[in-house]
N, C-alpha and C. Protein backbone atom coordinates (compact mmCIF):
# COMPACT_ATOMS: atom_id res chain seq x y z
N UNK A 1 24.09 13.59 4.29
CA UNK A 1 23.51 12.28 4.28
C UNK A 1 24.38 11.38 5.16
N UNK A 2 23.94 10.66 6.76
CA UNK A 2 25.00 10.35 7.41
C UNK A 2 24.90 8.67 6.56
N UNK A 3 25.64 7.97 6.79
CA UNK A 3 26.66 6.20 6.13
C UNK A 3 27.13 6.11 7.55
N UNK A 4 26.85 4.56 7.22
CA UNK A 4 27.53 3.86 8.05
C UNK A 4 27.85 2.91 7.32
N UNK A 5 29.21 2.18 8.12
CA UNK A 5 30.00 0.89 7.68
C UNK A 5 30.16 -0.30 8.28
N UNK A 6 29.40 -1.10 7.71
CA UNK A 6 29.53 -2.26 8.70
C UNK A 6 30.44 -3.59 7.80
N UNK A 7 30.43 -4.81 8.82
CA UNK A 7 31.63 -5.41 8.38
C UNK A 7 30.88 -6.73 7.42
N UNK A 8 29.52 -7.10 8.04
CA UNK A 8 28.64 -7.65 7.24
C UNK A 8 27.07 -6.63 7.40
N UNK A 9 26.06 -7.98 6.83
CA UNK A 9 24.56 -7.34 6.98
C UNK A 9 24.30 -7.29 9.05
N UNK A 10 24.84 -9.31 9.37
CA UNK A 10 24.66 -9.04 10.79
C UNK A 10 24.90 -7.96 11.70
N UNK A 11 26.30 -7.68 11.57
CA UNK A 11 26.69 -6.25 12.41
C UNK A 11 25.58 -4.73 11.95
N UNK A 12 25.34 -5.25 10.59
CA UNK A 12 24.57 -3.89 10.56
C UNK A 12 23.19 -3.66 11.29
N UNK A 13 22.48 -4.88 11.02
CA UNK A 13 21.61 -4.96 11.77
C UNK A 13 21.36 -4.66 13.61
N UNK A 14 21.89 -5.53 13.92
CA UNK A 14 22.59 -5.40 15.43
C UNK A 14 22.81 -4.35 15.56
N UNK A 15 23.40 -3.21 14.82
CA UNK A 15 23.79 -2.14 15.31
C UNK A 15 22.65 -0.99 15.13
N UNK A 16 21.61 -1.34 13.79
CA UNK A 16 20.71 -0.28 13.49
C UNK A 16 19.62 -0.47 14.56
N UNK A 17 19.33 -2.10 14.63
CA UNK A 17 17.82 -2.43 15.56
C UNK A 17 17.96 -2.14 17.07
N UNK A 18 17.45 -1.59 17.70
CA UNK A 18 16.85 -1.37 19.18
C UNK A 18 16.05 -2.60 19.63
N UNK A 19 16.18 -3.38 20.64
CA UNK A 19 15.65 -4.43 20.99
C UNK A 19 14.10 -4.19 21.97
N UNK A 20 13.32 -4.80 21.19
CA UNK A 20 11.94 -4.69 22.07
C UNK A 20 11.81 -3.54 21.33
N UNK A 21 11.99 -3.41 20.30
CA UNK A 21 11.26 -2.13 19.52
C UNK A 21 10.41 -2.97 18.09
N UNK A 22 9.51 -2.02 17.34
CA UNK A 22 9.15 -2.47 16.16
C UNK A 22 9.98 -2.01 14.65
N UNK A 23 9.91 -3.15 14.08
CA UNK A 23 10.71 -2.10 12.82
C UNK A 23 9.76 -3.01 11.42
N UNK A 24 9.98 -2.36 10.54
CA UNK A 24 10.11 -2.48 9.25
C UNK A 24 10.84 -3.45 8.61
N UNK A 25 11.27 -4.65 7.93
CA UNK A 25 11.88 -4.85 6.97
C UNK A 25 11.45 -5.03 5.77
N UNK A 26 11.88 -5.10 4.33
CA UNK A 26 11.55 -4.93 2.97
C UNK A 26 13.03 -5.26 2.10
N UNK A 27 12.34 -6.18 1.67
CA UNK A 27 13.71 -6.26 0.63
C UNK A 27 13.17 -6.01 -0.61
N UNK A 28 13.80 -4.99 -1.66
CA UNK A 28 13.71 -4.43 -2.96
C UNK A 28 15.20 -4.90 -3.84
N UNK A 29 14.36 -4.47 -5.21
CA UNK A 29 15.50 -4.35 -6.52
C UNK A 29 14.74 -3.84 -7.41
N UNK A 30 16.37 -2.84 -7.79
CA UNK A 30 15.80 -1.94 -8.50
C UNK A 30 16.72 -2.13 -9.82
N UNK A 31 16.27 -2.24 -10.97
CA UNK A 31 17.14 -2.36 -12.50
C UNK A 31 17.71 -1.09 -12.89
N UNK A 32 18.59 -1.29 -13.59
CA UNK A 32 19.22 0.09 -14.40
C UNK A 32 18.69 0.79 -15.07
N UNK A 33 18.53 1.86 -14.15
CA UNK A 33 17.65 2.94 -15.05
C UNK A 33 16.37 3.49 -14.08
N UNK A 34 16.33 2.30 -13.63
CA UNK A 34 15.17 2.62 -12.54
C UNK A 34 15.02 3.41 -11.22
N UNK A 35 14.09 4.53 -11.16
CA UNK A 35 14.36 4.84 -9.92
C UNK A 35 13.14 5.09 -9.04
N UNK A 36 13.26 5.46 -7.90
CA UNK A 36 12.58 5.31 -6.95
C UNK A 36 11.45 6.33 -7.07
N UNK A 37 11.76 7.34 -7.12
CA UNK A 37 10.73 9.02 -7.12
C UNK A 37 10.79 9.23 -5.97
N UNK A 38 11.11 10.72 -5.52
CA UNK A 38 11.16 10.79 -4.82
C UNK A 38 9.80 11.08 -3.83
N UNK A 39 10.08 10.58 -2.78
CA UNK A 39 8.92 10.31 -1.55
C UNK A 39 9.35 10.10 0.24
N UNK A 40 8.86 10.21 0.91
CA UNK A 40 8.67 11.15 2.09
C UNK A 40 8.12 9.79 3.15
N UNK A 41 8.89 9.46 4.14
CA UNK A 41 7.48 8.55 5.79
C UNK A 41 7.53 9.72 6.36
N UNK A 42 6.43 10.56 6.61
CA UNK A 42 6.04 11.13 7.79
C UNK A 42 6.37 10.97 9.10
N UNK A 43 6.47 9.92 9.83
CA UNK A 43 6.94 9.51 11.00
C UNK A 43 8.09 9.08 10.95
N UNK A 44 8.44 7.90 10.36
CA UNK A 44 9.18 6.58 9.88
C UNK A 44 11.02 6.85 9.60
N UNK A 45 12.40 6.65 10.60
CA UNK A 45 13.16 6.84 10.14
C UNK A 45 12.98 5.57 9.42
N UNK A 46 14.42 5.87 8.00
CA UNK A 46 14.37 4.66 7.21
C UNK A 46 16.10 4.61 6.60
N UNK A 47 16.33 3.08 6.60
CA UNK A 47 17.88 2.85 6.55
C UNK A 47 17.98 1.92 5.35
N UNK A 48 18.65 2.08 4.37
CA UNK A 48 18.96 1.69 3.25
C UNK A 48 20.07 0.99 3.43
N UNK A 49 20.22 -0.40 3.98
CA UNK A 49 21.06 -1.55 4.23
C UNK A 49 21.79 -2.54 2.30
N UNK A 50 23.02 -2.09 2.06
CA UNK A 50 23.20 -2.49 0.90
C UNK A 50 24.47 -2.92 1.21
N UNK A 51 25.00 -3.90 0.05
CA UNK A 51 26.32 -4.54 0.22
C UNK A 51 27.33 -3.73 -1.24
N UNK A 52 26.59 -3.86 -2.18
CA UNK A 52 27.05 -4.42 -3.45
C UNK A 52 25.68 -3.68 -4.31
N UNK A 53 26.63 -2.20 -5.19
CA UNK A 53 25.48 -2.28 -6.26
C UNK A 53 26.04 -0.34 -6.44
N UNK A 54 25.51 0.15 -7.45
CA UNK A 54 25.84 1.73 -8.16
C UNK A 54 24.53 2.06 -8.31
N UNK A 55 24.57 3.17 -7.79
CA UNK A 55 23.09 3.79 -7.40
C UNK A 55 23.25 5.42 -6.83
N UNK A 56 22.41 6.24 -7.23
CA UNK A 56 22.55 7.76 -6.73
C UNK A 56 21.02 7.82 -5.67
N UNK A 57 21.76 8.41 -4.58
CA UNK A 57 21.16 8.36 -3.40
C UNK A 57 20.65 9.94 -3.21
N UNK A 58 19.75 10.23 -3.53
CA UNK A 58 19.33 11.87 -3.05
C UNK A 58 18.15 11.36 -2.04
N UNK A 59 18.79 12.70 -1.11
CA UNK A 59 18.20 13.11 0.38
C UNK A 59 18.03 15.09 -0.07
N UNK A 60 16.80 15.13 0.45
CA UNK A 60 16.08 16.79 0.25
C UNK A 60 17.24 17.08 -1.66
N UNK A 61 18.54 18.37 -0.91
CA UNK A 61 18.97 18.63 -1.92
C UNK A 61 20.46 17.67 -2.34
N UNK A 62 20.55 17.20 -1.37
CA UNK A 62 21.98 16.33 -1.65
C UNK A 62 21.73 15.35 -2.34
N UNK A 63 23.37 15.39 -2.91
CA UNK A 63 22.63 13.98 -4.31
C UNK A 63 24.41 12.99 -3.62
N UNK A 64 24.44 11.67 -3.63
CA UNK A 64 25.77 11.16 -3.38
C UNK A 64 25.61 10.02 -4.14
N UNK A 65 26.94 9.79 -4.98
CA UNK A 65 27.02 8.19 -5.61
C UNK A 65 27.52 7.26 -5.02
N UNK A 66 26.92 6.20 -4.93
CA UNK A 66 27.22 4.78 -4.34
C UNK A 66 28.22 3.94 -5.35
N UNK A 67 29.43 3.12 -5.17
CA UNK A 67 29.42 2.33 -6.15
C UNK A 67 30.41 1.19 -5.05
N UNK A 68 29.23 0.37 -4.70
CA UNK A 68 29.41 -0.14 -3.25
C UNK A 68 30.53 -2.07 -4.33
N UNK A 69 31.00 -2.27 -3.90
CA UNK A 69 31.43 -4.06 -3.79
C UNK A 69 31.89 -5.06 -2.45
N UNK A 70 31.00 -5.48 -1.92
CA UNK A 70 30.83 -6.31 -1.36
C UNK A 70 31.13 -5.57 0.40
N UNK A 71 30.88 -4.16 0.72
CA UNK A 71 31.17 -3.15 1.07
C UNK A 71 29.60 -3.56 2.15
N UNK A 72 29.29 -3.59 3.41
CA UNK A 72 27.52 -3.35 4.27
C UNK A 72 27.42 -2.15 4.43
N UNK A 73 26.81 -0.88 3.99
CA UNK A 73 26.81 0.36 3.97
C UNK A 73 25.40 0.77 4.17
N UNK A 74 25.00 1.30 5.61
CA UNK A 74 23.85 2.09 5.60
C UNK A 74 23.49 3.12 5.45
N UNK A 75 22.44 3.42 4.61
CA UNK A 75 22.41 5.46 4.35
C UNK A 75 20.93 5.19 5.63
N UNK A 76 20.92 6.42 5.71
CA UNK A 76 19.81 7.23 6.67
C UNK A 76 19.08 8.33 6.16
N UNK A 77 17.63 7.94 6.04
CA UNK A 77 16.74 8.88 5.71
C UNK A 77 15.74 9.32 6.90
N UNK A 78 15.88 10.50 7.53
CA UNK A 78 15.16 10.75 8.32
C UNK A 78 13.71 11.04 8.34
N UNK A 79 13.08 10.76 9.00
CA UNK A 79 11.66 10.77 8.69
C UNK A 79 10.93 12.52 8.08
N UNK A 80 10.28 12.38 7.29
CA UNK A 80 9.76 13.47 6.73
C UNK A 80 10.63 14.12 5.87
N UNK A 81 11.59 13.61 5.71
CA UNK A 81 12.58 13.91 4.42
C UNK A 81 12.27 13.22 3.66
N UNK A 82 12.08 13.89 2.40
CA UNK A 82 11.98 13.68 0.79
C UNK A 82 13.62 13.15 0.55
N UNK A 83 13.32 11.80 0.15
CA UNK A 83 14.23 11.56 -0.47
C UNK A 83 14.03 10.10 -2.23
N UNK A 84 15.15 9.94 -2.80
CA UNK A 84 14.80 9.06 -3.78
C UNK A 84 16.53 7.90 -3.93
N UNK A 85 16.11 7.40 -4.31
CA UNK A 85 17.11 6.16 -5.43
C UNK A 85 17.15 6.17 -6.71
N UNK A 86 18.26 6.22 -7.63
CA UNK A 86 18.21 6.03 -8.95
C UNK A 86 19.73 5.12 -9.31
N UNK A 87 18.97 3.55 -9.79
CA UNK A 87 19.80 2.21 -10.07
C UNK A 87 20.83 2.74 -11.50
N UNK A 88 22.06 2.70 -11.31
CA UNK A 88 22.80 2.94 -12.04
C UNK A 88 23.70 1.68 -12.19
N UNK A 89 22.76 0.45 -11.88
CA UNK A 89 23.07 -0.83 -12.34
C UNK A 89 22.40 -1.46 -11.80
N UNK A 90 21.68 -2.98 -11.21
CA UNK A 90 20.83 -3.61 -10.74
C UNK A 90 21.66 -3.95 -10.10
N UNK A 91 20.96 -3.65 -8.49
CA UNK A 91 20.75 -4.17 -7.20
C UNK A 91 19.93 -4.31 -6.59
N UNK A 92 20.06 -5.01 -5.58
CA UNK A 92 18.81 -5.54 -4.41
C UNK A 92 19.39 -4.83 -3.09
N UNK A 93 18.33 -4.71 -2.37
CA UNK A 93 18.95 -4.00 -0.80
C UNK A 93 17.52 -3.95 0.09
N UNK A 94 18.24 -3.98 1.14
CA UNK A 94 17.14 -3.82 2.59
C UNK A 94 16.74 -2.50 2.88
N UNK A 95 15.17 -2.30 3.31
CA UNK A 95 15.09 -1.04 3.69
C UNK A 95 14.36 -1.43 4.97
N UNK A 96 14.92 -0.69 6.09
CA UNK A 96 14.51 -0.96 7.32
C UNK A 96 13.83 0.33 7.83
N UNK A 97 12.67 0.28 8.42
CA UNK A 97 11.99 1.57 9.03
C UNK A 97 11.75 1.17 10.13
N UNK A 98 11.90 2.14 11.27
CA UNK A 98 12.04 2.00 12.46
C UNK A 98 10.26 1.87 13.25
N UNK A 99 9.01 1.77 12.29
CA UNK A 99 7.90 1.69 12.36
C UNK A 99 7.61 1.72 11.02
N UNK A 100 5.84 1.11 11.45
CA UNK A 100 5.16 1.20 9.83
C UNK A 100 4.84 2.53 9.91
N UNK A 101 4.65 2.94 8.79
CA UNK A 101 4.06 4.25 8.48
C UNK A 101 4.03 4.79 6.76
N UNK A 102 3.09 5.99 6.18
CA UNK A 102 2.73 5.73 5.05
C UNK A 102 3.57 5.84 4.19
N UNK A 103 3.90 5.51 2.96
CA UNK A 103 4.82 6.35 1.89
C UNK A 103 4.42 7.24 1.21
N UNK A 104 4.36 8.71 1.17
CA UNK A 104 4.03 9.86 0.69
C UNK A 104 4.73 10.25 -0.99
N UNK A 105 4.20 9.77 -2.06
CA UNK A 105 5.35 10.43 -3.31
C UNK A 105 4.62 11.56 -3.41
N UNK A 106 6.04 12.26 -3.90
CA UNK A 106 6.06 13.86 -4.38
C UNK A 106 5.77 14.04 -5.70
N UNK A 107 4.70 14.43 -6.24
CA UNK A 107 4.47 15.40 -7.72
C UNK A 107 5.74 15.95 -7.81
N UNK A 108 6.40 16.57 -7.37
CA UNK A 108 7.54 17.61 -7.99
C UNK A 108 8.63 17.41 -7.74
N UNK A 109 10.08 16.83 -7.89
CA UNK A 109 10.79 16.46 -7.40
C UNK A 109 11.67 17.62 -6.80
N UNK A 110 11.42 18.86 -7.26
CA UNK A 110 12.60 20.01 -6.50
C UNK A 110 11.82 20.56 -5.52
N UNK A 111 10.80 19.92 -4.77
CA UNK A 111 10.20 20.48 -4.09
C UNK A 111 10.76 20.08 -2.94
N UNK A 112 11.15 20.95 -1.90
CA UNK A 112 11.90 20.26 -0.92
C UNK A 112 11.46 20.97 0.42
């Protein structure tokens, strides 16, 4: 699962966006306990822009814990990868996709 580190949200941005391109933004929150299910963009890379917050990040079979403070940290989900979120405390965070495109959830979560 590649991370990146940035020093705020600006630098992260700046560094994820391509200029004269289209993207995605979305801001979410997710409560403790809550999680995402896992699901799939077909086309769509997608970057999970967070500062601050404890959360388990699975991509296909990798699972990694977050337990971010005041930290700009982007994960990367590549397009057509199954991946999910599960809030292991309430946070809010940006999800940026590099185009629109659909969100696919998975019936089965070990299906990979």
């Amino acid at each position: 699962m590649e991370t990146l580190e940035f020093a705020n949200f600006k630098e992260a941005f700046r560094s994820l966006i391509i200029e004269d391109e289209e993207y995605v933004l979305v801001r979410h929150t997710l409560d403790l306990g809550e999680e995402t299910g896992f699901h799939y963009h077909p086309e769509a890379d997608e970057w999970l822009v967070i500062n601050h917050g404890n959360f388990v990040a699975k991509l296909g079979n990798e699972e990694r814990e977050f337990n971010l403070k005041r930290r700009v940290t982007a994960v990367h989900f590549p397009g057509g990868q199954k991946h999910s979120l599960v809030a292991l405390s309430r946070f809010s965070y940006f999800v940026l996709r590099d185009r629109k495109d659909a969100t696919v959830y998975c019936e089965e979560e070990a299906v990979f």
